[in-house]
PDB file of N, CA and C in Angstrom:
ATOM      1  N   UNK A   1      24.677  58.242 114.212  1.00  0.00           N
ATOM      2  CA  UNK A   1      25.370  59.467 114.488  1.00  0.00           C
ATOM      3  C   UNK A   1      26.774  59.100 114.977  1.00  0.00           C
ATOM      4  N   UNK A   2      27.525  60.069 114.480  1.00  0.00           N
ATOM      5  CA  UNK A   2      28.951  59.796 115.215  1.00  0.00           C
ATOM      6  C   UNK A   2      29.553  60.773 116.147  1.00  0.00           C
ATOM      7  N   UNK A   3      30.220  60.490 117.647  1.00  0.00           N
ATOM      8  CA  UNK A   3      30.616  61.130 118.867  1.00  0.00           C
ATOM      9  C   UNK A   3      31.502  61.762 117.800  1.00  0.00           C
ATOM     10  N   UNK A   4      31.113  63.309 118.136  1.00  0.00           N
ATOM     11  CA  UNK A   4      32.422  64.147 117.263  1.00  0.00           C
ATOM     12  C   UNK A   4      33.909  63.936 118.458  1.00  0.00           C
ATOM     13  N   UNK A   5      34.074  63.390 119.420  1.00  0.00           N
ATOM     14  CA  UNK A   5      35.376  63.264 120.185  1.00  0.00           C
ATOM     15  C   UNK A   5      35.352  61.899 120.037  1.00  0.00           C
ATOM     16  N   UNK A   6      35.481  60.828 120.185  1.00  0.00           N
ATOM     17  CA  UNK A   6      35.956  59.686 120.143  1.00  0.00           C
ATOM     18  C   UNK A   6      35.763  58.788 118.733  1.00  0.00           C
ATOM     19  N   UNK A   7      35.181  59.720 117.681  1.00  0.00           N
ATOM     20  CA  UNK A   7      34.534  59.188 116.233  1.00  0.00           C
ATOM     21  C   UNK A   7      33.991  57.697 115.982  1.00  0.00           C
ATOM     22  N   UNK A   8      32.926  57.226 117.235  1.00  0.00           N
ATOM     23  CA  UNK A   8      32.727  55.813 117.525  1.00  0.00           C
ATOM     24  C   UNK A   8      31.106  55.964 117.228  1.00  0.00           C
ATOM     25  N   UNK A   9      30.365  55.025 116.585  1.00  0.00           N
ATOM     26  CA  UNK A   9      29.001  55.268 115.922  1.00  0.00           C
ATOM     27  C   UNK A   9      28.183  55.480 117.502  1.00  0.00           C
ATOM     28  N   UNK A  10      26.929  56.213 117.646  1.00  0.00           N
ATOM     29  CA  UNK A  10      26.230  56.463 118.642  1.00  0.00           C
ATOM     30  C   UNK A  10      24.905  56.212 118.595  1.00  0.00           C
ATOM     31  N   UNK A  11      23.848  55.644 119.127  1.00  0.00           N
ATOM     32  CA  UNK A  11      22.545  55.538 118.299  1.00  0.00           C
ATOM     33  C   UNK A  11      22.338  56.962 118.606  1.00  0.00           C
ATOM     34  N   UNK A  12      20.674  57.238 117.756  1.00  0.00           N
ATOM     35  CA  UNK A  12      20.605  58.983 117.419  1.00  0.00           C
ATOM     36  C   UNK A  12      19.598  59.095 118.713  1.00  0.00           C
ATOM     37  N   UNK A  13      18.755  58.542 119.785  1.00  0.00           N
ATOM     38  CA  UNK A  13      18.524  59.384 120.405  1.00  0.00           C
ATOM     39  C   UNK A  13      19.324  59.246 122.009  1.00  0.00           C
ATOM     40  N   UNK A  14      20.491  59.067 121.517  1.00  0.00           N
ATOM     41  CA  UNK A  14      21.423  59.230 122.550  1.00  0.00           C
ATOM     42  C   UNK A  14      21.670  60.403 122.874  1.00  0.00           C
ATOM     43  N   UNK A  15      22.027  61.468 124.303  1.00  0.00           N
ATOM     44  CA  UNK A  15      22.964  62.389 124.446  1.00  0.00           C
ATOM     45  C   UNK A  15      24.180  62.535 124.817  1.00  0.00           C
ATOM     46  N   UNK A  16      24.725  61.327 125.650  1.00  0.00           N
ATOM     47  CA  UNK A  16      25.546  61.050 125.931  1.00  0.00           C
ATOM     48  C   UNK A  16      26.249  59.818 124.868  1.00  0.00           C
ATOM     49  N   UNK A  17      27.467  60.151 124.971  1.00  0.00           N
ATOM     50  CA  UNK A  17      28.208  59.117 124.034  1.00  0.00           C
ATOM     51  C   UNK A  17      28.433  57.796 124.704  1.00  0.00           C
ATOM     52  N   UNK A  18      27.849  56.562 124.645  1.00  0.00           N
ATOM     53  CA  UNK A  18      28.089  55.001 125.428  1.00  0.00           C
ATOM     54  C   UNK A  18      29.554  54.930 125.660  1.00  0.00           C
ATOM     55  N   UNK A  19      30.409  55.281 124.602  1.00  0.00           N
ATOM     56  CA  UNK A  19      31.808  54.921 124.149  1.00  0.00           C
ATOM     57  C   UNK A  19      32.646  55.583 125.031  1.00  0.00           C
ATOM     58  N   UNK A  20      32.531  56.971 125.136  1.00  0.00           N
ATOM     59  CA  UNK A  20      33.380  58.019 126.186  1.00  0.00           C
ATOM     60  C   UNK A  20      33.125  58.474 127.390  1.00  0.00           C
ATOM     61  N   UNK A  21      31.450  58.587 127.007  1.00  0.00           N
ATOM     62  CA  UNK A  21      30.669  58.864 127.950  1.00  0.00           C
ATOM     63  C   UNK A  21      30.672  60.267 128.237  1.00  0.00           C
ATOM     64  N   UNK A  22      31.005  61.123 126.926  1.00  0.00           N
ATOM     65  CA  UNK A  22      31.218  62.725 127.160  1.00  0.00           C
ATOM     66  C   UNK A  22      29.626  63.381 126.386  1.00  0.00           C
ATOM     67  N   UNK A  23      28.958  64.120 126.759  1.00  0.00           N
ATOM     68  CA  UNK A  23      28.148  64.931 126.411  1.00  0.00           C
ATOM     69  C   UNK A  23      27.802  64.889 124.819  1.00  0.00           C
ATOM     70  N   UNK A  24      26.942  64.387 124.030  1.00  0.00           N
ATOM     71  CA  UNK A  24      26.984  65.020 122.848  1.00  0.00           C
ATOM     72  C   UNK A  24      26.449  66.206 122.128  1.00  0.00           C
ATOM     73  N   UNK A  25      27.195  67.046 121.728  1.00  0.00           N
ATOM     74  CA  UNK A  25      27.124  68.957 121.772  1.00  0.00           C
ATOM     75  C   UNK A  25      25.496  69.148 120.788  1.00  0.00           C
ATOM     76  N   UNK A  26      24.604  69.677 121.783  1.00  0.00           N
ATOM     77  CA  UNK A  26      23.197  70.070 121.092  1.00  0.00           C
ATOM     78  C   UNK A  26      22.840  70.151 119.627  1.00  0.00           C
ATOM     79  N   UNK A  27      23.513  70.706 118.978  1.00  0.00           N
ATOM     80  CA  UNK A  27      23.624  71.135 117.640  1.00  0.00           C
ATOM     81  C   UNK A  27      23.816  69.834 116.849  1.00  0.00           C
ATOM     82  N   UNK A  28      24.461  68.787 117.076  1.00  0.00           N
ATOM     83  CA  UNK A  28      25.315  67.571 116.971  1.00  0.00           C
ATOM     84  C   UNK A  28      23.377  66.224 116.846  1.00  0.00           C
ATOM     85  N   UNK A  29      23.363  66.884 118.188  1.00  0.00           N
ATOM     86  CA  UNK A  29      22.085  66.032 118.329  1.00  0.00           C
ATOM     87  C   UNK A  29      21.245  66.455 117.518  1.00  0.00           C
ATOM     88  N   UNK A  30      20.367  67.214 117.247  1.00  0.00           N
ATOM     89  CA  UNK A  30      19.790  67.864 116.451  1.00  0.00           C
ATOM     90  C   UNK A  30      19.993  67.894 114.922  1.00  0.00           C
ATOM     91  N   UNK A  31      20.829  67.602 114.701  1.00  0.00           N
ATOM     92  CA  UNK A  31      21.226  67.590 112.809  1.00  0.00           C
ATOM     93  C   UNK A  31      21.032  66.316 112.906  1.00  0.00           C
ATOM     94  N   UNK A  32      21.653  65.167 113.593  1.00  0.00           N
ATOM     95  CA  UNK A  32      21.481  63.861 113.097  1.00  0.00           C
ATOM     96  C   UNK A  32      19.450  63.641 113.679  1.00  0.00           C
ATOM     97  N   UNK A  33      18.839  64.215 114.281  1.00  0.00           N
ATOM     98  CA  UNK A  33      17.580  63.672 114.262  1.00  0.00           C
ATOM     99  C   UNK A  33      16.581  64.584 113.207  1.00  0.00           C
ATOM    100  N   UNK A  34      17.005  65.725 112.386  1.00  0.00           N
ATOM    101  CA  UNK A  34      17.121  66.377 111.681  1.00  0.00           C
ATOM    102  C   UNK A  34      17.167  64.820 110.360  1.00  0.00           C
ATOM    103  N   UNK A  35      18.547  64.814 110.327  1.00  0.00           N
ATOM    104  CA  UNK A  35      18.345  63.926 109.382  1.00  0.00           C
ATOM    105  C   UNK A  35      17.716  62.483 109.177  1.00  0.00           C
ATOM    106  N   UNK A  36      17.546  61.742 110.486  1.00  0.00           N
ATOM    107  CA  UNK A  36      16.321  60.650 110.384  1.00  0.00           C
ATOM    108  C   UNK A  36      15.351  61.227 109.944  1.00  0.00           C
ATOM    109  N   UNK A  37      14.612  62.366 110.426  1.00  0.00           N
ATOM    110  CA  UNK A  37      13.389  62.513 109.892  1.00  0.00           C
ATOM    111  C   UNK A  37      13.262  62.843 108.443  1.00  0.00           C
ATOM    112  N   UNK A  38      14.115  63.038 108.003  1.00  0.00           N
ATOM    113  CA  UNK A  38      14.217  62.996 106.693  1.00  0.00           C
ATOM    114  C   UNK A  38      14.071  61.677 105.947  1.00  0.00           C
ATOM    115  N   UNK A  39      15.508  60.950 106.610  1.00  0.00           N
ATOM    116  CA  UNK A  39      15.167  59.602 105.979  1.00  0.00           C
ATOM    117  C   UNK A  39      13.806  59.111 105.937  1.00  0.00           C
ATOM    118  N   UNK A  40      13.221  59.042 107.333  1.00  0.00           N
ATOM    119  CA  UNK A  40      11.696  58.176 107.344  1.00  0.00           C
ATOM    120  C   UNK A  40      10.988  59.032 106.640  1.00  0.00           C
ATOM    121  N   UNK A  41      10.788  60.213 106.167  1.00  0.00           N
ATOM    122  CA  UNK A  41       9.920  60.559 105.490  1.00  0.00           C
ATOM    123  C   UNK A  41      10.210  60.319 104.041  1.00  0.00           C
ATOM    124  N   UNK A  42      11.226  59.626 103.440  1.00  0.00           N
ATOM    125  CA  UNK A  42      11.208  59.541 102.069  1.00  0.00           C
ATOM    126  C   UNK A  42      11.267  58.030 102.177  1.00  0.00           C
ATOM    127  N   UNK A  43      11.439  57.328 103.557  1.00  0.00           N
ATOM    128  CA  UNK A  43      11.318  56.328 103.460  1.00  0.00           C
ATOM    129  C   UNK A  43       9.338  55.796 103.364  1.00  0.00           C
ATOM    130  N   UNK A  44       8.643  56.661 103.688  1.00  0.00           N
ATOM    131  CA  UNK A  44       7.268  56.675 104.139  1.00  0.00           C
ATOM    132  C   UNK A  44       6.369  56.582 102.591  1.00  0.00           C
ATOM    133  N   UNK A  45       7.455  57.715 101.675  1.00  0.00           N
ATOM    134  CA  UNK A  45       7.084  58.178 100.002  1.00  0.00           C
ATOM    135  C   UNK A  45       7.308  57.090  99.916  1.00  0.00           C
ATOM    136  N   UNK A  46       7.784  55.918  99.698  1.00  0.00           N
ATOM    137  CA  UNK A  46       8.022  54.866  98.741  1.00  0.00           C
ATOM    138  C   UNK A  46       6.920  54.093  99.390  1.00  0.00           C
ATOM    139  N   UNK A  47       6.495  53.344 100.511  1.00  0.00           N
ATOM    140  CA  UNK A  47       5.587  53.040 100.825  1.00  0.00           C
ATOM    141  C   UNK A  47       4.037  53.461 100.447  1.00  0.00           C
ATOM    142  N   UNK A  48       3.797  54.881 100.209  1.00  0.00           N
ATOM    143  CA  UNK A  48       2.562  55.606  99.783  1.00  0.00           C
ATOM    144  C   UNK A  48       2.623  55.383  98.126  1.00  0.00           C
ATOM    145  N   UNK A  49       3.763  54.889  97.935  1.00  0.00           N
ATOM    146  CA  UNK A  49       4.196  55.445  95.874  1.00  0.00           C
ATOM    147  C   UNK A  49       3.487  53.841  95.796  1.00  0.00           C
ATOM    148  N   UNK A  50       3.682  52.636  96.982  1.00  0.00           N
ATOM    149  CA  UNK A  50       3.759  51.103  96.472  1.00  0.00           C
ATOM    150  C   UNK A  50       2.461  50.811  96.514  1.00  0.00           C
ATOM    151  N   UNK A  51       1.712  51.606  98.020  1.00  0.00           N
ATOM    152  CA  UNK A  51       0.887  51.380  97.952  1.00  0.00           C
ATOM    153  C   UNK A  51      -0.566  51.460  97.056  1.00  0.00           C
ATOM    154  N   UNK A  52      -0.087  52.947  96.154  1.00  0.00           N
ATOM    155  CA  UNK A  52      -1.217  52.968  95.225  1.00  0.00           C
ATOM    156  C   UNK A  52      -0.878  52.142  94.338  1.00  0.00           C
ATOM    157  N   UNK A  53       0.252  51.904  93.873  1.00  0.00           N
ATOM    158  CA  UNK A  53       0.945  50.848  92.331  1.00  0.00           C
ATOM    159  C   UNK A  53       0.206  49.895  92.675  1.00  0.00           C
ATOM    160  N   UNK A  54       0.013  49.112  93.928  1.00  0.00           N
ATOM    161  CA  UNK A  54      -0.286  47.874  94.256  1.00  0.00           C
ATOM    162  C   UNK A  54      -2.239  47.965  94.094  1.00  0.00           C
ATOM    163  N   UNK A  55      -2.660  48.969  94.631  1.00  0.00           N
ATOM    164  CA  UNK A  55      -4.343  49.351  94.233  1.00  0.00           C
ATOM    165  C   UNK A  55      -4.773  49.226  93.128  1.00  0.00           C
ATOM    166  N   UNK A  56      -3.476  50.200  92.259  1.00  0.00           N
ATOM    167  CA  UNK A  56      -4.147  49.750  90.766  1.00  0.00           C
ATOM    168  C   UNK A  56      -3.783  48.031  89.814  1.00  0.00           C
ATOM    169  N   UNK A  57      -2.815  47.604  90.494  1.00  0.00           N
ATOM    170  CA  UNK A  57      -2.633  46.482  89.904  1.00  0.00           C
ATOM    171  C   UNK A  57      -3.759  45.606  90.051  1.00  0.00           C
ATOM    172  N   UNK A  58      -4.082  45.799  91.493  1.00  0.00           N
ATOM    173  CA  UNK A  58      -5.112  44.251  92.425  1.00  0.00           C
ATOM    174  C   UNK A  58      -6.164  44.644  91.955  1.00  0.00           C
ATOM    175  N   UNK A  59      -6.622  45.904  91.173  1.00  0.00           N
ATOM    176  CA  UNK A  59      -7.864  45.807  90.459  1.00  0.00           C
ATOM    177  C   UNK A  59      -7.807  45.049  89.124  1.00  0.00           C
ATOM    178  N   UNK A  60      -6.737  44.567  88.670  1.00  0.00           N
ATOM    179  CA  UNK A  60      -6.545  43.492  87.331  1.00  0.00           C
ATOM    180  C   UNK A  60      -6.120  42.156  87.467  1.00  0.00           C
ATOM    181  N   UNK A  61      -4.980  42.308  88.298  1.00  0.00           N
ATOM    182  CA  UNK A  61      -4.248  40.924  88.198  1.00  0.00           C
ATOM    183  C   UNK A  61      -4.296  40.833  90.166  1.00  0.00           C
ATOM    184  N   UNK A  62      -4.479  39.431  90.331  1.00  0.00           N
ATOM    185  CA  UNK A  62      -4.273  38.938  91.766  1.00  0.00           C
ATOM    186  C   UNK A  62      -4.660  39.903  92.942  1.00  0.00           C
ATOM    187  N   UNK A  63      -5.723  40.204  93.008  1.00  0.00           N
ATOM    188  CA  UNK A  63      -6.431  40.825  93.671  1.00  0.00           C
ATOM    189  C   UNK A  63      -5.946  40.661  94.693  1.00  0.00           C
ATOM    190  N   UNK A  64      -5.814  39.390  95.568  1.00  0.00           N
ATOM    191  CA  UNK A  64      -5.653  39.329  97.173  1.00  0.00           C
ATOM    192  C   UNK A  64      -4.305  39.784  97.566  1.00  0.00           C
ATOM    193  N   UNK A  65      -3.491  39.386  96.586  1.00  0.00           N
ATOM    194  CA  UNK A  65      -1.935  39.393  96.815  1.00  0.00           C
ATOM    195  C   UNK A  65      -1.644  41.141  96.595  1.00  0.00           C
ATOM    196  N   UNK A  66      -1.614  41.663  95.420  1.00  0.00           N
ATOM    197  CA  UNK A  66      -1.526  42.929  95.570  1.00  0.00           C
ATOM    198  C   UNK A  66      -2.669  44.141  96.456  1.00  0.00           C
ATOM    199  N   UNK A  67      -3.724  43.876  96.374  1.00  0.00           N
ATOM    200  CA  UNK A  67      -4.656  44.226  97.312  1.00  0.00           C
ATOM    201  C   UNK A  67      -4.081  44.063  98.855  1.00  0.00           C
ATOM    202  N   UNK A  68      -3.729  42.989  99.316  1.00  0.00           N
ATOM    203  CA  UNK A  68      -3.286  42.847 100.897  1.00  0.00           C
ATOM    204  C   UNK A  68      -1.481  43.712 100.548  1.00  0.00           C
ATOM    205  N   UNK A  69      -0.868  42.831  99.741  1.00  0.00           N
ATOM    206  CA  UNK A  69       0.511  44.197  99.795  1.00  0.00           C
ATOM    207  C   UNK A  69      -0.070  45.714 100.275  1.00  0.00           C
ATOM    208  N   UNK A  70      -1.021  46.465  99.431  1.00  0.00           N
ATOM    209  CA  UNK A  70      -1.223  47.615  99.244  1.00  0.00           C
ATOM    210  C   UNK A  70      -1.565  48.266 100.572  1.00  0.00           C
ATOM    211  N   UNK A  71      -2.412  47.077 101.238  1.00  0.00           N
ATOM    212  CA  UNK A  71      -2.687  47.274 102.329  1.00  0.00           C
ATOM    213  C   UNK A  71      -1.757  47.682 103.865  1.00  0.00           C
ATOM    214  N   UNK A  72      -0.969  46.542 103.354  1.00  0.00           N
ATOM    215  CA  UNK A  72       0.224  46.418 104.300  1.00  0.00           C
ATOM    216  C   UNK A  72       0.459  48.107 104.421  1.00  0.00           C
ATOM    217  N   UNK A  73       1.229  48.107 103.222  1.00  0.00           N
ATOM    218  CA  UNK A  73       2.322  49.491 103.395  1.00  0.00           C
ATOM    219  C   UNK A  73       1.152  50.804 103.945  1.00  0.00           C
ATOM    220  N   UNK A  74       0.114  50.913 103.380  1.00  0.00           N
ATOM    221  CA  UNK A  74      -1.354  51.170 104.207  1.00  0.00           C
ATOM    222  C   UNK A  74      -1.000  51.910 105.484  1.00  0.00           C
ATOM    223  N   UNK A  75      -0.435  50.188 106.306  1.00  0.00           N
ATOM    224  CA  UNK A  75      -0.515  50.351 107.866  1.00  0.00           C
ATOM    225  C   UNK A  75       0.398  50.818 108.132  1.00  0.00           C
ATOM    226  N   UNK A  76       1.465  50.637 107.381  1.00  0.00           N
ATOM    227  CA  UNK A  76       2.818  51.414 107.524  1.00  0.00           C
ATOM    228  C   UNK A  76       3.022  52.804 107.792  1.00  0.00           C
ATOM    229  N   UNK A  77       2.337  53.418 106.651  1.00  0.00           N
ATOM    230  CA  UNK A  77       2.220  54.938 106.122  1.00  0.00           C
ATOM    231  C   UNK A  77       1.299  55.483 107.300  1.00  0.00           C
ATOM    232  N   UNK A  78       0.326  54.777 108.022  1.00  0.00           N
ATOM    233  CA  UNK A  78      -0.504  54.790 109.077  1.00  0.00           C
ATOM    234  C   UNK A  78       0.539  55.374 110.241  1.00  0.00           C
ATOM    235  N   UNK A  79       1.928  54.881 110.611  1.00  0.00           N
ATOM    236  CA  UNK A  79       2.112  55.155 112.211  1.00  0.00           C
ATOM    237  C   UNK A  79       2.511  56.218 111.804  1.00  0.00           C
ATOM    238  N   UNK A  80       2.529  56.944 111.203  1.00  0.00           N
ATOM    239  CA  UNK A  80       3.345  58.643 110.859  1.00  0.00           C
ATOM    240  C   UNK A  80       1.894  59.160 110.525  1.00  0.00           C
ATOM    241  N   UNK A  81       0.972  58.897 109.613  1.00  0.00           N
ATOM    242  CA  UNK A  81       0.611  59.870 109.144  1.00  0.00           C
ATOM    243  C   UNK A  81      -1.200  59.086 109.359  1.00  0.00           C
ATOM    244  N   UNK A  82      -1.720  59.111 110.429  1.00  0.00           N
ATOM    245  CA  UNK A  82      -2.731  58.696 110.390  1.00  0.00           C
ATOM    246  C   UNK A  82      -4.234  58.823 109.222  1.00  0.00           C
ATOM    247  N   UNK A  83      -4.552  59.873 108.572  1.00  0.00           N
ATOM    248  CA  UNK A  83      -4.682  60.314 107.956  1.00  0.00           C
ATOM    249  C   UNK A  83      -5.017  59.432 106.654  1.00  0.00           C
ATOM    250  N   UNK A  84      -3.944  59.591 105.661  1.00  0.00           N
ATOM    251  CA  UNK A  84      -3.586  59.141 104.812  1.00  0.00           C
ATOM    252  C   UNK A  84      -2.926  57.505 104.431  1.00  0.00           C
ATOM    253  N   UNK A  85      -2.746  57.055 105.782  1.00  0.00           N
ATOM    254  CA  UNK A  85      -2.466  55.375 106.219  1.00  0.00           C
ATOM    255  C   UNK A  85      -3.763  55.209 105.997  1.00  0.00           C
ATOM    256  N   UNK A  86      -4.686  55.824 106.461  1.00  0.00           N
ATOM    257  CA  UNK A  86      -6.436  54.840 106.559  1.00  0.00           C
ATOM    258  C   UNK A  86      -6.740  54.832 105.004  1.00  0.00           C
ATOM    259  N   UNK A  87      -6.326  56.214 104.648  1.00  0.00           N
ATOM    260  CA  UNK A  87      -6.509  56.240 103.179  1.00  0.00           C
ATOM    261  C   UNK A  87      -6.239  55.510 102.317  1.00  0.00           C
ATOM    262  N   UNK A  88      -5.217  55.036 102.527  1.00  0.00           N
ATOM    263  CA  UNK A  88      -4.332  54.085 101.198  1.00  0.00           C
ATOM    264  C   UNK A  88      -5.277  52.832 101.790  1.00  0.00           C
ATOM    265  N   UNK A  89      -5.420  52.130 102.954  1.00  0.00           N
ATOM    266  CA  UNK A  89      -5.896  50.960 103.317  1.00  0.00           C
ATOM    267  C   UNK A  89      -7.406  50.704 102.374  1.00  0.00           C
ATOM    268  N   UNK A  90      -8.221  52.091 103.114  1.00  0.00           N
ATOM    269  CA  UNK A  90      -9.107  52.033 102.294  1.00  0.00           C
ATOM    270  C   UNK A  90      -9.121  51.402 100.541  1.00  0.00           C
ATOM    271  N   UNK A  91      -8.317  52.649 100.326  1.00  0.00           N
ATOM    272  CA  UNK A  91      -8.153  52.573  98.840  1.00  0.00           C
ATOM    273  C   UNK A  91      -7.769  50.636  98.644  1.00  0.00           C
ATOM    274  N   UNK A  92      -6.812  50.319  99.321  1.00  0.00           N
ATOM    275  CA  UNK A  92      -6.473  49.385  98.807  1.00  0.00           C
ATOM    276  C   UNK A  92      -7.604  48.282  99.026  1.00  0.00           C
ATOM    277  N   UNK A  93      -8.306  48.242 100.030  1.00  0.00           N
ATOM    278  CA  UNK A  93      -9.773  47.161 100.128  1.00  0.00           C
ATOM    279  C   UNK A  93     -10.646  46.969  99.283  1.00  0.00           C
ATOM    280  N   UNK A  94     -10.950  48.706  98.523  1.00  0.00           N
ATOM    281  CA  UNK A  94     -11.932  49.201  97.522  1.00  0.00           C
ATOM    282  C   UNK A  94     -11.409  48.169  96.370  1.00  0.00           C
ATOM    283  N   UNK A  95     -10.039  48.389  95.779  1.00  0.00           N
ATOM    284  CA  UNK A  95      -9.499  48.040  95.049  1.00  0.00           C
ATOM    285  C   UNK A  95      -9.266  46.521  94.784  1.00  0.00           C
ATOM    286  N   UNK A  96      -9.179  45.920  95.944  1.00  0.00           N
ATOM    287  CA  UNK A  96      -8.908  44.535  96.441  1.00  0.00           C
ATOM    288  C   UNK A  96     -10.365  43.970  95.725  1.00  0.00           C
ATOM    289  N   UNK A  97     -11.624  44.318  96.718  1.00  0.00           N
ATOM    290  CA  UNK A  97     -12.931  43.762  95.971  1.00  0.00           C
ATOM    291  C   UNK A  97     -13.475  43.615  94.593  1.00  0.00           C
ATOM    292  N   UNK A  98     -13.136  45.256  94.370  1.00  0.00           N
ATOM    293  CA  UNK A  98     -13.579  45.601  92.868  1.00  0.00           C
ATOM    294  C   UNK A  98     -12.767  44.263  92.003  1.00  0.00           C
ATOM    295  N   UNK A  99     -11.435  44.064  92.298  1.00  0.00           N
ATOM    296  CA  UNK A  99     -10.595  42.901  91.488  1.00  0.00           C
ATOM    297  C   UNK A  99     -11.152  41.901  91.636  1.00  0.00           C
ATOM    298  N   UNK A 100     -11.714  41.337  92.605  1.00  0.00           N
ATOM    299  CA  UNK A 100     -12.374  40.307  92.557  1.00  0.00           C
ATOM    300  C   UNK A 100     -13.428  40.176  92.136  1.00  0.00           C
ATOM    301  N   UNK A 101     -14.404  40.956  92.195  1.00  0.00           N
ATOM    302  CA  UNK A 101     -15.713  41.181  91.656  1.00  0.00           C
ATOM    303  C   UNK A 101     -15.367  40.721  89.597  1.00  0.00           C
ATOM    304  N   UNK A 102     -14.568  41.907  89.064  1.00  0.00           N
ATOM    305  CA  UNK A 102     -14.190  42.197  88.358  1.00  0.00           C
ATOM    306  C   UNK A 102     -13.474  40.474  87.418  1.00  0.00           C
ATOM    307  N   UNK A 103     -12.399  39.777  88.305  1.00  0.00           N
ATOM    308  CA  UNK A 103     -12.211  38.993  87.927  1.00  0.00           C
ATOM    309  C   UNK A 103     -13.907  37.631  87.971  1.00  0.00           C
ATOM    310  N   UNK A 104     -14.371  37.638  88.968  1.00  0.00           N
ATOM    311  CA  UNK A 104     -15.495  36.822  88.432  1.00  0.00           C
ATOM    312  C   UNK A 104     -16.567  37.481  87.266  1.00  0.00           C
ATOM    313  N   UNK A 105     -16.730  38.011  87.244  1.00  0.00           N
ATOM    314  CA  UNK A 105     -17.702  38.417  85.943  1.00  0.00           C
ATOM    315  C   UNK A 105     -16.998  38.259  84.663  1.00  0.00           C
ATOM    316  N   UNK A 106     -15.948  38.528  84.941  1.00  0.00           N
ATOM    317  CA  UNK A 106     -14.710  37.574  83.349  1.00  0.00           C
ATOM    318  C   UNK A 106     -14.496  36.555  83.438  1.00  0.00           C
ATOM    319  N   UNK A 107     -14.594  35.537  84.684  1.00  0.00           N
ATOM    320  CA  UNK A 107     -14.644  34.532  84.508  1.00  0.00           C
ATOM    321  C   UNK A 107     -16.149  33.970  84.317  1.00  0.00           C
ATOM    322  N   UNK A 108     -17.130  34.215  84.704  1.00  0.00           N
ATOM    323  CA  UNK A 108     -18.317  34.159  84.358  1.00  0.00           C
ATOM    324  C   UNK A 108     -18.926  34.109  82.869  1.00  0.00           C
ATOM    325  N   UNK A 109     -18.434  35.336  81.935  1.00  0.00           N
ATOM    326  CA  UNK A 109     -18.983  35.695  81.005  1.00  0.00           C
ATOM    327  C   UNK A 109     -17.971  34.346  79.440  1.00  0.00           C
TER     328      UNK A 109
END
């Protein structure tokens, strides 16, 4: 965020400006945490978008590697949205095994 009086960068859950040390005007505060939450939430979509890409891959190719990726972002998607973090994890474990399973019986046969 930037101090609309001294135009010097501010972190966003500041109210006061470090730089001037003048008040930063409510409205001011509010649009820029307005707009983080925006960011992290489309930052959260790409994590939920990787994590299934990565489920369906680790059921074909490299099970552990894309399976544990999938997972990761999983835990990620987890501190916002509890819910749907367990979900993807899940998904991605299900997915993780089945690949392995999957790859030994092709290597088997």
């Amino acid at each position: 965020m930037i101090c609309p009086f001294c135009k010097r960068e501010v972190e966003i859950n500041k109210t006061m400006c470090p730089h001037c040390g003048r008040p930063l005007p409510q409205e001011h505060v509010e649009q820029s945490q307005k707009q983080r939450m925006s960011h992290e939430q489309s930052y959260h979509r790409a994590f939920i978008v990787m994590s299934i890409i990565a489920a369906i891959i680790a059921i074909f190719f490299l099970p552990p590697l894309f399976g544990g990726f999938g997972f990761w972002c999983g835990m990620r998607v987890k501190k916002v949205n509890m819910a749907l973090g367990s979900g993807l994890m899940l998904l991605n474990a299900a997915c993780l095994v089945t690949g392995m399973i999957w790859g030994m019986v092709n290597y088997l046969t």
